[in-house]
PDB file of N, CA and C in Angstrom:
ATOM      1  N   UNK A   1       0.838  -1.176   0.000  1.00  0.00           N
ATOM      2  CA  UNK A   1       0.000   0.000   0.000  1.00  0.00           C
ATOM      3  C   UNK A   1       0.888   1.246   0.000  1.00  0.00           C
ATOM      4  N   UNK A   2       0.570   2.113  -1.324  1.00  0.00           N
ATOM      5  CA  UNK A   2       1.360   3.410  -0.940  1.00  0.00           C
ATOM      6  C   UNK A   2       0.942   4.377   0.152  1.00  0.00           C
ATOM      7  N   UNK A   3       2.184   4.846   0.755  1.00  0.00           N
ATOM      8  CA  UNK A   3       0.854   6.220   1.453  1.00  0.00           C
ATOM      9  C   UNK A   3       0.948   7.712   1.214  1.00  0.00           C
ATOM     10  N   UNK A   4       0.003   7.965   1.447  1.00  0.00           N
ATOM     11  CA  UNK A   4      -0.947   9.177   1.374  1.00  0.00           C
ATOM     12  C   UNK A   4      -0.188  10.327   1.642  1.00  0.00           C
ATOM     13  N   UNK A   5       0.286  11.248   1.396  1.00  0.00           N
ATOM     14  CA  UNK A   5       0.506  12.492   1.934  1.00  0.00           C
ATOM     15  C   UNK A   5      -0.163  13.738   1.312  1.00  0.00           C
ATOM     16  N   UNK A   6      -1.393  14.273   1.814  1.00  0.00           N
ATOM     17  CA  UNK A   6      -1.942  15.756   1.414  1.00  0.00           C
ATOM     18  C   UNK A   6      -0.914  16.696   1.108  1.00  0.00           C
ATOM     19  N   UNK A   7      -1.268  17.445   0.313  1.00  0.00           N
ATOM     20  CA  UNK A   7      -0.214  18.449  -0.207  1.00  0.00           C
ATOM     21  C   UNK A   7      -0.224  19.684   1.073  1.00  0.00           C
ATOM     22  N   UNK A   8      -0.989  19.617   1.152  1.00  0.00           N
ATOM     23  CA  UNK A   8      -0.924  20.568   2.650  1.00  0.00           C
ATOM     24  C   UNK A   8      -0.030  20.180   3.628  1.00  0.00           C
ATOM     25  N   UNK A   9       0.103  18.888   3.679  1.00  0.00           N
ATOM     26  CA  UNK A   9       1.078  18.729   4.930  1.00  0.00           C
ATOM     27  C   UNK A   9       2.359  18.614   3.968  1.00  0.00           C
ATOM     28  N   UNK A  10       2.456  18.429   2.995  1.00  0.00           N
ATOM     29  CA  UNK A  10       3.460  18.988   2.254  1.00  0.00           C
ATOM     30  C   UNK A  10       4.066  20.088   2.141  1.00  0.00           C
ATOM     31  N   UNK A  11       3.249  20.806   2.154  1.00  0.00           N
ATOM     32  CA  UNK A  11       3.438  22.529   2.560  1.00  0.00           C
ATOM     33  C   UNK A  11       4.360  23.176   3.404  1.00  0.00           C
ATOM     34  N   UNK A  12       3.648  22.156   4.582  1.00  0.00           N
ATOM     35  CA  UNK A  12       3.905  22.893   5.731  1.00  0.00           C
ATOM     36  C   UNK A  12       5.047  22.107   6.623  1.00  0.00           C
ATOM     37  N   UNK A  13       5.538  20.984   5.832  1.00  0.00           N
ATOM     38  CA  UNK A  13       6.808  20.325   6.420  1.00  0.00           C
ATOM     39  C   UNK A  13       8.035  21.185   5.609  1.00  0.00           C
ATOM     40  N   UNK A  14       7.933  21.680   4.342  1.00  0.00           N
ATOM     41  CA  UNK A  14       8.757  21.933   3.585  1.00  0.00           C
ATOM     42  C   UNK A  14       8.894  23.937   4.020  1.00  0.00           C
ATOM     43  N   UNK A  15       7.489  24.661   4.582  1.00  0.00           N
ATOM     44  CA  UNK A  15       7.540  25.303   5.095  1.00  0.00           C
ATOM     45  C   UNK A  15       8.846  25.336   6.871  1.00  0.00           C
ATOM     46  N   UNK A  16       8.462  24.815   7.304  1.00  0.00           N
ATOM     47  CA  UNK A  16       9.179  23.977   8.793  1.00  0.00           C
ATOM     48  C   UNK A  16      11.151  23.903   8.485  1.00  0.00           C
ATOM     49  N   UNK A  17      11.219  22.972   6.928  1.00  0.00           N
ATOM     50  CA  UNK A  17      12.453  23.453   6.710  1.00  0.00           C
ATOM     51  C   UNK A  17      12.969  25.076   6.232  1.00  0.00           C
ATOM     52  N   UNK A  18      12.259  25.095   5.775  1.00  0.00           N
ATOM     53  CA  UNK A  18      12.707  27.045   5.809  1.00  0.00           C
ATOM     54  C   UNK A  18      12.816  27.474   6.804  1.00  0.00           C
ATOM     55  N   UNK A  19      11.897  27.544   7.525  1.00  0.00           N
ATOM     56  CA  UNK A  19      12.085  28.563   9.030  1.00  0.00           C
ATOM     57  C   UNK A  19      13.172  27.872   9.725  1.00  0.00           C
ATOM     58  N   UNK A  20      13.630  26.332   9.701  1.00  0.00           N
ATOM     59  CA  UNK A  20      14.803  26.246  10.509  1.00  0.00           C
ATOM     60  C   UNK A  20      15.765  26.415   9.559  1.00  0.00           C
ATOM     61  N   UNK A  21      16.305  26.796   8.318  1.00  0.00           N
ATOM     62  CA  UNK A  21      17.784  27.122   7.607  1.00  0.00           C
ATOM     63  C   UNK A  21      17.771  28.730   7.788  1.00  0.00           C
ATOM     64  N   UNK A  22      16.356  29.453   7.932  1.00  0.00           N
ATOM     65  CA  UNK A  22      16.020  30.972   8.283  1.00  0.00           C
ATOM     66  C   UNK A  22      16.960  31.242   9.924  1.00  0.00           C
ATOM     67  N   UNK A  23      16.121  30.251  10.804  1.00  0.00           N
ATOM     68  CA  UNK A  23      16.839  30.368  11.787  1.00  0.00           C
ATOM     69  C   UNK A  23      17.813  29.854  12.238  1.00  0.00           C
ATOM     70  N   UNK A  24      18.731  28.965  11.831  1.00  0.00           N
ATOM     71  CA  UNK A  24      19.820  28.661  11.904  1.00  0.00           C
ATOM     72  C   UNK A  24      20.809  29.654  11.157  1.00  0.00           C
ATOM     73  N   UNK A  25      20.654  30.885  10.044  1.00  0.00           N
ATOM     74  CA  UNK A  25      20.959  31.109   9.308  1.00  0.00           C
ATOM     75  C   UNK A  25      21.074  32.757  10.561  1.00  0.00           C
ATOM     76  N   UNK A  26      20.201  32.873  11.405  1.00  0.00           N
ATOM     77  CA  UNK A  26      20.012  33.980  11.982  1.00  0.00           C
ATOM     78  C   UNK A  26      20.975  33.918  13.366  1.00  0.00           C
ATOM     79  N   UNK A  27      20.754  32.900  13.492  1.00  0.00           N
ATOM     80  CA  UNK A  27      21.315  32.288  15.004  1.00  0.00           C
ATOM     81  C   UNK A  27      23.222  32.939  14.927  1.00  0.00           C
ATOM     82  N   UNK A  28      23.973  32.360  13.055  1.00  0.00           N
ATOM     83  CA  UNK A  28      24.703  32.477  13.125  1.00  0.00           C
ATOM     84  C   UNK A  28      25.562  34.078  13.476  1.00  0.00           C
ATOM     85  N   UNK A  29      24.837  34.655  13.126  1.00  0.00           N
ATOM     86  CA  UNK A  29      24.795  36.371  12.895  1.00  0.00           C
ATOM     87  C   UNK A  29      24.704  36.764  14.887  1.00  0.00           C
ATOM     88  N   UNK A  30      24.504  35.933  15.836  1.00  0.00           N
ATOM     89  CA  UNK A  30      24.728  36.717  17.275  1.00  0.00           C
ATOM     90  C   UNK A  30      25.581  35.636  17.848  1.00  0.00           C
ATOM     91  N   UNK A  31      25.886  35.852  18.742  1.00  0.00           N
ATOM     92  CA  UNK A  31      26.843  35.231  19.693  1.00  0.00           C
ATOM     93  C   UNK A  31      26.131  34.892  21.314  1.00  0.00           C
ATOM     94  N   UNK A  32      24.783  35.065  21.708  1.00  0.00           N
ATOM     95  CA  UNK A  32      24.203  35.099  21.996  1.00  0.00           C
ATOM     96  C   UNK A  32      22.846  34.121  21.717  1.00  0.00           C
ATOM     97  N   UNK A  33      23.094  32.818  21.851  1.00  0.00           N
ATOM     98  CA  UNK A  33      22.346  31.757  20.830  1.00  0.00           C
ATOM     99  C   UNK A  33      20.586  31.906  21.310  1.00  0.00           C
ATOM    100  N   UNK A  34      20.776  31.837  22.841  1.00  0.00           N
ATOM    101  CA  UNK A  34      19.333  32.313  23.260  1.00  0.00           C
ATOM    102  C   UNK A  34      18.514  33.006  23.156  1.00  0.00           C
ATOM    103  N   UNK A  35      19.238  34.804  23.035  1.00  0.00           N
ATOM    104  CA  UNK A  35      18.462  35.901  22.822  1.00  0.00           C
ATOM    105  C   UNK A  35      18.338  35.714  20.987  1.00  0.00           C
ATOM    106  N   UNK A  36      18.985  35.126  20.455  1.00  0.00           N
ATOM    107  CA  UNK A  36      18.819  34.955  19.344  1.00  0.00           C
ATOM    108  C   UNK A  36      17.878  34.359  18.777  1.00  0.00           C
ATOM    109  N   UNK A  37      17.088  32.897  19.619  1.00  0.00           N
ATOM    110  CA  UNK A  37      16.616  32.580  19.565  1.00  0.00           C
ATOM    111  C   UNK A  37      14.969  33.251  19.686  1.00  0.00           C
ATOM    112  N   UNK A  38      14.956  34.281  21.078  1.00  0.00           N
ATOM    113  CA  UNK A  38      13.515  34.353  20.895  1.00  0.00           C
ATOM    114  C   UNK A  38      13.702  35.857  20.227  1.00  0.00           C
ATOM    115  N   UNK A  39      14.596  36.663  19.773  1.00  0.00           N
ATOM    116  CA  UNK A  39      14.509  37.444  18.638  1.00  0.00           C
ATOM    117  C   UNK A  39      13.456  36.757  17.395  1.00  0.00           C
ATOM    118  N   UNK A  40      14.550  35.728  16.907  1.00  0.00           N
ATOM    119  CA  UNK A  40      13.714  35.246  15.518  1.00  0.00           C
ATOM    120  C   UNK A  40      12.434  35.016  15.954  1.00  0.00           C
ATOM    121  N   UNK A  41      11.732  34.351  16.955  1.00  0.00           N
ATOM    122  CA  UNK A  41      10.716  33.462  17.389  1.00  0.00           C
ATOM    123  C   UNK A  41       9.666  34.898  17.149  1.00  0.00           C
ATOM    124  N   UNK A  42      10.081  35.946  17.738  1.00  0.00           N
ATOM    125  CA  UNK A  42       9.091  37.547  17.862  1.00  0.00           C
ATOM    126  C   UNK A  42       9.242  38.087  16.515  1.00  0.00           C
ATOM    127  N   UNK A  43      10.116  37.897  15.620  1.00  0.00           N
ATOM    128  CA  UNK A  43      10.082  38.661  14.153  1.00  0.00           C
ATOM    129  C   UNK A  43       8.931  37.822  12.913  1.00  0.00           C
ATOM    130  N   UNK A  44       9.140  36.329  13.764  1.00  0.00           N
ATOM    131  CA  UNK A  44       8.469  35.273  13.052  1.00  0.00           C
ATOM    132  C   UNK A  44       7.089  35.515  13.369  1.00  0.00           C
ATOM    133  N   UNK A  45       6.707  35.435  14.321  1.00  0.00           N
ATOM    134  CA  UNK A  45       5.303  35.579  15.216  1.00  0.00           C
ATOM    135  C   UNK A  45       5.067  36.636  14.778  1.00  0.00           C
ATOM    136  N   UNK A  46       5.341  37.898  14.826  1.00  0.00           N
ATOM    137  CA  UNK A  46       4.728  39.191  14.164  1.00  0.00           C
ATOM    138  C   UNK A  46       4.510  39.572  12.801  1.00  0.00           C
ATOM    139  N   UNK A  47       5.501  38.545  11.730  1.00  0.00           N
ATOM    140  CA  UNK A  47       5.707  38.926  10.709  1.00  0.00           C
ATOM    141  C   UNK A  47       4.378  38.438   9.870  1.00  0.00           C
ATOM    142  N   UNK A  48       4.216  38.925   8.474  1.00  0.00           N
ATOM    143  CA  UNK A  48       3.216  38.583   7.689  1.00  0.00           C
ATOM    144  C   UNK A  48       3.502  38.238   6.587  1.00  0.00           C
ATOM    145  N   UNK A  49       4.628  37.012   6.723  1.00  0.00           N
ATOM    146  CA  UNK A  49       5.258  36.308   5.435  1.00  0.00           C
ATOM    147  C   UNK A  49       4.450  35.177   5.447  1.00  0.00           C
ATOM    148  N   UNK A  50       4.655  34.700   4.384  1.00  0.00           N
ATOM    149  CA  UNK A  50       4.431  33.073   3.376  1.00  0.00           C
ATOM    150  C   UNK A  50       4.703  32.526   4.178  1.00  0.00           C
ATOM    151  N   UNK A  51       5.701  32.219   4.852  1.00  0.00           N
ATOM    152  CA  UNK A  51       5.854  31.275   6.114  1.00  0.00           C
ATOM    153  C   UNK A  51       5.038  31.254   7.309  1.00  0.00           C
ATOM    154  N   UNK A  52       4.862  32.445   7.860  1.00  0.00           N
ATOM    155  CA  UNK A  52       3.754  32.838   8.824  1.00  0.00           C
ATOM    156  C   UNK A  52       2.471  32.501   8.297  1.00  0.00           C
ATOM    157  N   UNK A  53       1.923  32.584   7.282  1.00  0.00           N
ATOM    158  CA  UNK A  53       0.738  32.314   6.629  1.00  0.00           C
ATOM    159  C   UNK A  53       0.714  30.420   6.827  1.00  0.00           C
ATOM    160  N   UNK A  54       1.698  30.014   6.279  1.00  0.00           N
ATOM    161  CA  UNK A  54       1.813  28.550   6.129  1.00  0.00           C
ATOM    162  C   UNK A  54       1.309  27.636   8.092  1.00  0.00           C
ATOM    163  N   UNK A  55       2.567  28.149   8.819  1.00  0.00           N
ATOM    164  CA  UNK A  55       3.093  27.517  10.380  1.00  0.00           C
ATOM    165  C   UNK A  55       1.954  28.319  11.147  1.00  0.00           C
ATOM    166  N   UNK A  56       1.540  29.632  11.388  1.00  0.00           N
ATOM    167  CA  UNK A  56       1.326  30.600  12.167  1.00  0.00           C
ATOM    168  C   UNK A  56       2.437  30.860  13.301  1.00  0.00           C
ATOM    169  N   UNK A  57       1.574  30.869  14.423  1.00  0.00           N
ATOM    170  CA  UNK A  57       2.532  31.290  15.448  1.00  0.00           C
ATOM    171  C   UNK A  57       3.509  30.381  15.754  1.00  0.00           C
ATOM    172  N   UNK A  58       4.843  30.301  16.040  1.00  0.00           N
ATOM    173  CA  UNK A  58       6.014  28.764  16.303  1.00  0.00           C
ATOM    174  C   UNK A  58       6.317  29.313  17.871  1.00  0.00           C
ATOM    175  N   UNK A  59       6.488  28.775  18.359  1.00  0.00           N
ATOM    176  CA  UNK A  59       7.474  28.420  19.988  1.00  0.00           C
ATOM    177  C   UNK A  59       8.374  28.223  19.404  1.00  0.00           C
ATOM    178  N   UNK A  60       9.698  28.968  20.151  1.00  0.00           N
ATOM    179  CA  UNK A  60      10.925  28.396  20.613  1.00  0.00           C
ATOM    180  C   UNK A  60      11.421  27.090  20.774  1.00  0.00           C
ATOM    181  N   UNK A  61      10.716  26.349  21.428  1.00  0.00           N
ATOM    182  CA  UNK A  61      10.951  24.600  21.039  1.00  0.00           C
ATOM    183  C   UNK A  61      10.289  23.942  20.002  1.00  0.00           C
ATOM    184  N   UNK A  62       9.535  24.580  19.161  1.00  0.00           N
ATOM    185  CA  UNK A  62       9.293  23.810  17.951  1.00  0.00           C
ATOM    186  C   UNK A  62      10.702  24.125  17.465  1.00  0.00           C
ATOM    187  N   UNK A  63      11.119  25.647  16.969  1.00  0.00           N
ATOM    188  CA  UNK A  63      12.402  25.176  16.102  1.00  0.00           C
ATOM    189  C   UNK A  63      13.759  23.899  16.825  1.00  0.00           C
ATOM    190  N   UNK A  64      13.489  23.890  17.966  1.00  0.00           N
ATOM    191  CA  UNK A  64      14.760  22.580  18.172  1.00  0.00           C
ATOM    192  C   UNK A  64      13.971  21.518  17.725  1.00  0.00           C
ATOM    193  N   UNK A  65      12.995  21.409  18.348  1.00  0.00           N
ATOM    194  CA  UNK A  65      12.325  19.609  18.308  1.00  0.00           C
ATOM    195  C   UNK A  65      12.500  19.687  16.519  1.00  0.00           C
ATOM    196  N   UNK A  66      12.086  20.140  15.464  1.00  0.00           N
ATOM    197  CA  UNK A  66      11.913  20.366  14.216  1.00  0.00           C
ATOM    198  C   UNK A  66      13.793  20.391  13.939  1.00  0.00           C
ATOM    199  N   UNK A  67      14.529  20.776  14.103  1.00  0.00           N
ATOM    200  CA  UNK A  67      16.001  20.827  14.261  1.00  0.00           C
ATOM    201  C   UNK A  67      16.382  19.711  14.043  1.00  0.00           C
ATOM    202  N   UNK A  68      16.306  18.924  15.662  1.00  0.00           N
ATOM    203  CA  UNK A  68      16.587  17.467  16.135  1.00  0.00           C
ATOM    204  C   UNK A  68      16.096  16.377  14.739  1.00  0.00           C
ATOM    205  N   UNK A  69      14.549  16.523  14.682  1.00  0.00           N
ATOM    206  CA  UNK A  69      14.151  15.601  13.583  1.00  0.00           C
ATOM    207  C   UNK A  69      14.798  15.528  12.547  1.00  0.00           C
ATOM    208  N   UNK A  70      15.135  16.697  11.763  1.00  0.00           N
ATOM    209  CA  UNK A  70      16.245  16.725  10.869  1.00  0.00           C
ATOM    210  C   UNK A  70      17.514  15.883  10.723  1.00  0.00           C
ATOM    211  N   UNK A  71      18.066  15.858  11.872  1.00  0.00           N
ATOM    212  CA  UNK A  71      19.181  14.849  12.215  1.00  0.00           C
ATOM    213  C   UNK A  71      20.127  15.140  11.379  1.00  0.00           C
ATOM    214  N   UNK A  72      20.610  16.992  10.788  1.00  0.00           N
ATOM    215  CA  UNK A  72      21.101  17.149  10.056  1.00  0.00           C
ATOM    216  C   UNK A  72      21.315  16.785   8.378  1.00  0.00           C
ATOM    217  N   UNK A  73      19.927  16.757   8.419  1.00  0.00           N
ATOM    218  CA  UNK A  73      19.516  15.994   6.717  1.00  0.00           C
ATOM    219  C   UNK A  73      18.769  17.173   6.130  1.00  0.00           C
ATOM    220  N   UNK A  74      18.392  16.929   4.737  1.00  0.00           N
ATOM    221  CA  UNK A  74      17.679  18.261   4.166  1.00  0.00           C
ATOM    222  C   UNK A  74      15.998  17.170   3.693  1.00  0.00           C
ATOM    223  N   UNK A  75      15.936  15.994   4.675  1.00  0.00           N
ATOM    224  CA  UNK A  75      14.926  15.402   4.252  1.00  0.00           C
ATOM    225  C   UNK A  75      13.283  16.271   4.922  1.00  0.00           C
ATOM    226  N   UNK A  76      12.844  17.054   4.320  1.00  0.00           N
ATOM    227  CA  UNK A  76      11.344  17.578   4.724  1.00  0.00           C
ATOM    228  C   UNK A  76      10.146  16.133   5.235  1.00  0.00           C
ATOM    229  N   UNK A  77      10.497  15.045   4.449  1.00  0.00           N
ATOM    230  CA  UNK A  77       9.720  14.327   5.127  1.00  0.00           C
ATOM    231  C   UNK A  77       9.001  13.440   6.244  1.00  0.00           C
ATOM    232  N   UNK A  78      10.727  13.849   7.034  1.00  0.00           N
ATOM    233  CA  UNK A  78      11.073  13.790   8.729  1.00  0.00           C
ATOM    234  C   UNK A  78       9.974  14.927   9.433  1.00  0.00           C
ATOM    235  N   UNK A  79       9.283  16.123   8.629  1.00  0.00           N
ATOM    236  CA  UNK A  79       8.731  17.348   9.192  1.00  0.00           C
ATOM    237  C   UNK A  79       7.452  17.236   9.063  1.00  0.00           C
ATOM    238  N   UNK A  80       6.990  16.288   8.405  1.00  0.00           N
ATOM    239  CA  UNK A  80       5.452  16.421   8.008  1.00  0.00           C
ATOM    240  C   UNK A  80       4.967  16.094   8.841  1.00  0.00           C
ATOM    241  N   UNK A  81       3.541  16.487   9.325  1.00  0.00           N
ATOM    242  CA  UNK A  81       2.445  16.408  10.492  1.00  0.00           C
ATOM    243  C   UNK A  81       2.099  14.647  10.356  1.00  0.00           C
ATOM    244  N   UNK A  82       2.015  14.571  11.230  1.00  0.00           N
ATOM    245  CA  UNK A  82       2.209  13.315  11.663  1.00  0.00           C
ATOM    246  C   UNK A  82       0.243  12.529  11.700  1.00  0.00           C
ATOM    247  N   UNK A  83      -0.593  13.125  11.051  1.00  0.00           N
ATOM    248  CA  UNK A  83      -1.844  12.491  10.557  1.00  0.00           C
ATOM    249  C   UNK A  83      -1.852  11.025   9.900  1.00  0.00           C
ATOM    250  N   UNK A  84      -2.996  10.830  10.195  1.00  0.00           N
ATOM    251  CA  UNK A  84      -3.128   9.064  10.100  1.00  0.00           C
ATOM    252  C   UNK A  84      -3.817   8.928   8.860  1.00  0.00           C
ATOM    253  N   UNK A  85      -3.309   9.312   7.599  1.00  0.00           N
ATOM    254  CA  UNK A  85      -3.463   8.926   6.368  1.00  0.00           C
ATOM    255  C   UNK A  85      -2.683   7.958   5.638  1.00  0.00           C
ATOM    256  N   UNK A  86      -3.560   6.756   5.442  1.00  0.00           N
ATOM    257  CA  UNK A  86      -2.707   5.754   4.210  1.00  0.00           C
ATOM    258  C   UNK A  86      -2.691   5.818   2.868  1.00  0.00           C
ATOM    259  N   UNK A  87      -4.253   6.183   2.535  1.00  0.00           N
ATOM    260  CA  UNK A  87      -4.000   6.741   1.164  1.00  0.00           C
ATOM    261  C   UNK A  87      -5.007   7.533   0.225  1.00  0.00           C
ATOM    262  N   UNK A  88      -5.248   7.599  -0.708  1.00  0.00           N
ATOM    263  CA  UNK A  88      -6.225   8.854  -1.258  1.00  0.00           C
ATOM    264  C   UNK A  88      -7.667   8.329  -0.516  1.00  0.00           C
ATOM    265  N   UNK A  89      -7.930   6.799  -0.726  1.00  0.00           N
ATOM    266  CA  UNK A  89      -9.319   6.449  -0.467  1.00  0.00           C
ATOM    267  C   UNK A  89      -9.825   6.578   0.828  1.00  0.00           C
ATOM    268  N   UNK A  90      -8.788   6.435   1.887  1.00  0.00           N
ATOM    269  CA  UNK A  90      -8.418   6.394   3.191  1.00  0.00           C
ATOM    270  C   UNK A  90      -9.278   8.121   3.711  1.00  0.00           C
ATOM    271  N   UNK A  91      -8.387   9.000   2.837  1.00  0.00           N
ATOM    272  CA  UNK A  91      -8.878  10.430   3.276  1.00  0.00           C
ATOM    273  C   UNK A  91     -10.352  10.880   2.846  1.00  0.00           C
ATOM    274  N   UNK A  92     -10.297  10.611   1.528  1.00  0.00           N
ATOM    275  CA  UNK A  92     -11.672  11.103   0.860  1.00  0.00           C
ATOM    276  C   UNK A  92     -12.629   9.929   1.693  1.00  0.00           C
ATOM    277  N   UNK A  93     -12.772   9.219   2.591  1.00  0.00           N
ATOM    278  CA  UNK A  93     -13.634   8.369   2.586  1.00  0.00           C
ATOM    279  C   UNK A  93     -14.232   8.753   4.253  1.00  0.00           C
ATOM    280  N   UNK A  94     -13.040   9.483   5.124  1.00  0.00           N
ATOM    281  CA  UNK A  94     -13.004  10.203   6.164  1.00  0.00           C
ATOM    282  C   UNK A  94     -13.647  11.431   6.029  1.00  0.00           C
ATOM    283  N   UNK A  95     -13.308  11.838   5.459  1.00  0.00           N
ATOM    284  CA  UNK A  95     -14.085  13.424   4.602  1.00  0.00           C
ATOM    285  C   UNK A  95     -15.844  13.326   4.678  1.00  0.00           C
ATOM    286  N   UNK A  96     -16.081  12.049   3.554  1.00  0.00           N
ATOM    287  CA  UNK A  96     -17.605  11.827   3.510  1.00  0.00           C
ATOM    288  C   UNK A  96     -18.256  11.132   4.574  1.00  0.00           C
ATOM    289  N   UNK A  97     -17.679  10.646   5.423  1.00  0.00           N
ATOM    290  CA  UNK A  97     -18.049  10.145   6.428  1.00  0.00           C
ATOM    291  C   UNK A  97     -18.587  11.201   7.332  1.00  0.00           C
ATOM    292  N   UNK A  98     -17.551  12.087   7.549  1.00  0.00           N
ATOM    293  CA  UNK A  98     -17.703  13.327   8.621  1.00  0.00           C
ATOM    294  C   UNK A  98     -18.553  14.485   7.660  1.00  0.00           C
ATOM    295  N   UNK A  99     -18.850  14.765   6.493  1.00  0.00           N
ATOM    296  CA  UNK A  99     -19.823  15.238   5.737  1.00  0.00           C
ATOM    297  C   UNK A  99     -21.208  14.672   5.749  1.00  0.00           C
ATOM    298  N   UNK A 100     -21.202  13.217   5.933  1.00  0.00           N
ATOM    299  CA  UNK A 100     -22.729  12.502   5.844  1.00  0.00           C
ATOM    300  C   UNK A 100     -23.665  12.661   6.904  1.00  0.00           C
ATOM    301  N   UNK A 101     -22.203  12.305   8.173  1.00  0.00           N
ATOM    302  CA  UNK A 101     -22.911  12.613   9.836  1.00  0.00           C
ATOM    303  C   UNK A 101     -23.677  14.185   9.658  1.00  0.00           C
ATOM    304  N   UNK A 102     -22.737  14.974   9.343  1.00  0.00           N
ATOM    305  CA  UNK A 102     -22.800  16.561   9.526  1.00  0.00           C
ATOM    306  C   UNK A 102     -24.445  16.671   8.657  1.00  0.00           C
ATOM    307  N   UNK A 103     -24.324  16.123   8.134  1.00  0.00           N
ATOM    308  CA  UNK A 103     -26.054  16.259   6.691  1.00  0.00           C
ATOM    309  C   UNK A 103     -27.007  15.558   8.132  1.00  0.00           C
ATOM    310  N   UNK A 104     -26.331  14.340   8.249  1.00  0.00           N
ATOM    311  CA  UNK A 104     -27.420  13.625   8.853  1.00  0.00           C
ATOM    312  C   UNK A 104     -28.088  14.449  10.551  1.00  0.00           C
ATOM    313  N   UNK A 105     -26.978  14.769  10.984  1.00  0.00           N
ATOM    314  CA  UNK A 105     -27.512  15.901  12.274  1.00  0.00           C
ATOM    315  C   UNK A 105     -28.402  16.794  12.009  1.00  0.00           C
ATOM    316  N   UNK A 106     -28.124  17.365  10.686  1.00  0.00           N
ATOM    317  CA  UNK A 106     -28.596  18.671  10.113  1.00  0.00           C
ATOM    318  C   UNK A 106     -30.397  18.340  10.117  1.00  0.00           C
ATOM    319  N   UNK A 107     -30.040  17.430   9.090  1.00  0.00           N
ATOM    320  CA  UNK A 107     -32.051  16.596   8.803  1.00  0.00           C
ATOM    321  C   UNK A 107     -32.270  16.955   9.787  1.00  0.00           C
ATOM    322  N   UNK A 108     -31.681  15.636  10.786  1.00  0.00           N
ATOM    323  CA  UNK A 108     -32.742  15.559  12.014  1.00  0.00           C
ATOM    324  C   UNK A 108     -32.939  16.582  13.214  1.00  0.00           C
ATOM    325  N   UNK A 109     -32.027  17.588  12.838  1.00  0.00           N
ATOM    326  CA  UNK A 109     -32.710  18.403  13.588  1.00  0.00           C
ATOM    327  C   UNK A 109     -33.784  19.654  13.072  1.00  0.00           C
ATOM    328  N   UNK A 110     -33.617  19.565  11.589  1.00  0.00           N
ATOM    329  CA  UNK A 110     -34.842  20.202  11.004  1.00  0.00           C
ATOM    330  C   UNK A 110     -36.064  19.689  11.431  1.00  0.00           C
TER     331      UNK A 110
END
C-alpha cells in the first residue's frame, strides 16, 4: 500500500524546513544563541510572510524539536504532520463520512 501524503502537509513540512535554515541562518549572525533565539521566534510571530501564513505562530521549542528531527539531513519528510493517512481512499472516505454525519444531524434536527 502506498501512502498518502496531502499536499498541505506537504506545505507545511517543507515550510518547517525554511524557518529552521532561516533560523539557523540567523542564530549564526549573534553570539548570543538564546536571545537569538527568541529574537527570531518575535520577528516570526509578528511577521506577515508566506511562512507565517503557512506555520502561524512557532514556539521556541518547535524550532529545536523540528532541528533534532532533521538529524542534520535536508529530508522535509522527517517534518510532516504526523496524521493518520494511508491513502487517497483512506482520506476522501473520512471526509464523507464526517460530511454525511454533519447532513445527517442537520435533517434531524430540522
Amino acid at each position: 500500500m502506498t501512502n498518502f501524503t496531502p499536499e498541505k502537509c506537504k506545505q507545511i513540512a517543507l515550510a518547517r524546513l525554511d524557518i529552521v535554515h532561516k533560523w539557523l541562518e540567523f542564530r549564526k549572525q549573534s553570539q548570543n544563541k538564546l536571545q537569538a533565539d527568541y529574537d527570531f521566534v518575535k520577528l516570526h510571530n509578528t511577521s506577515i510572510s508566506h511562512l507565517f501564513e503557512i506555520l502561524g505562530e512557532i514556539p521556541r521549542g518547535s524550532l529545536h524539536r523540528w532541528y533534532g528531527m532533521l538529524n542534520e539531513t535536508e529530508d522535509y519528510t522527517k517534518l510532516l504532520p504526523q496524521y493518520k493517512y494511508s491513502n487517497v481512499n483512506d482520506y476522501s472516505s473520512k471526509l464523507l463520512i464526517n460530511l454525511l454525519s454533519t447532513w445527517i444531524i442537520v435533517f434531524w434536527v430540522i
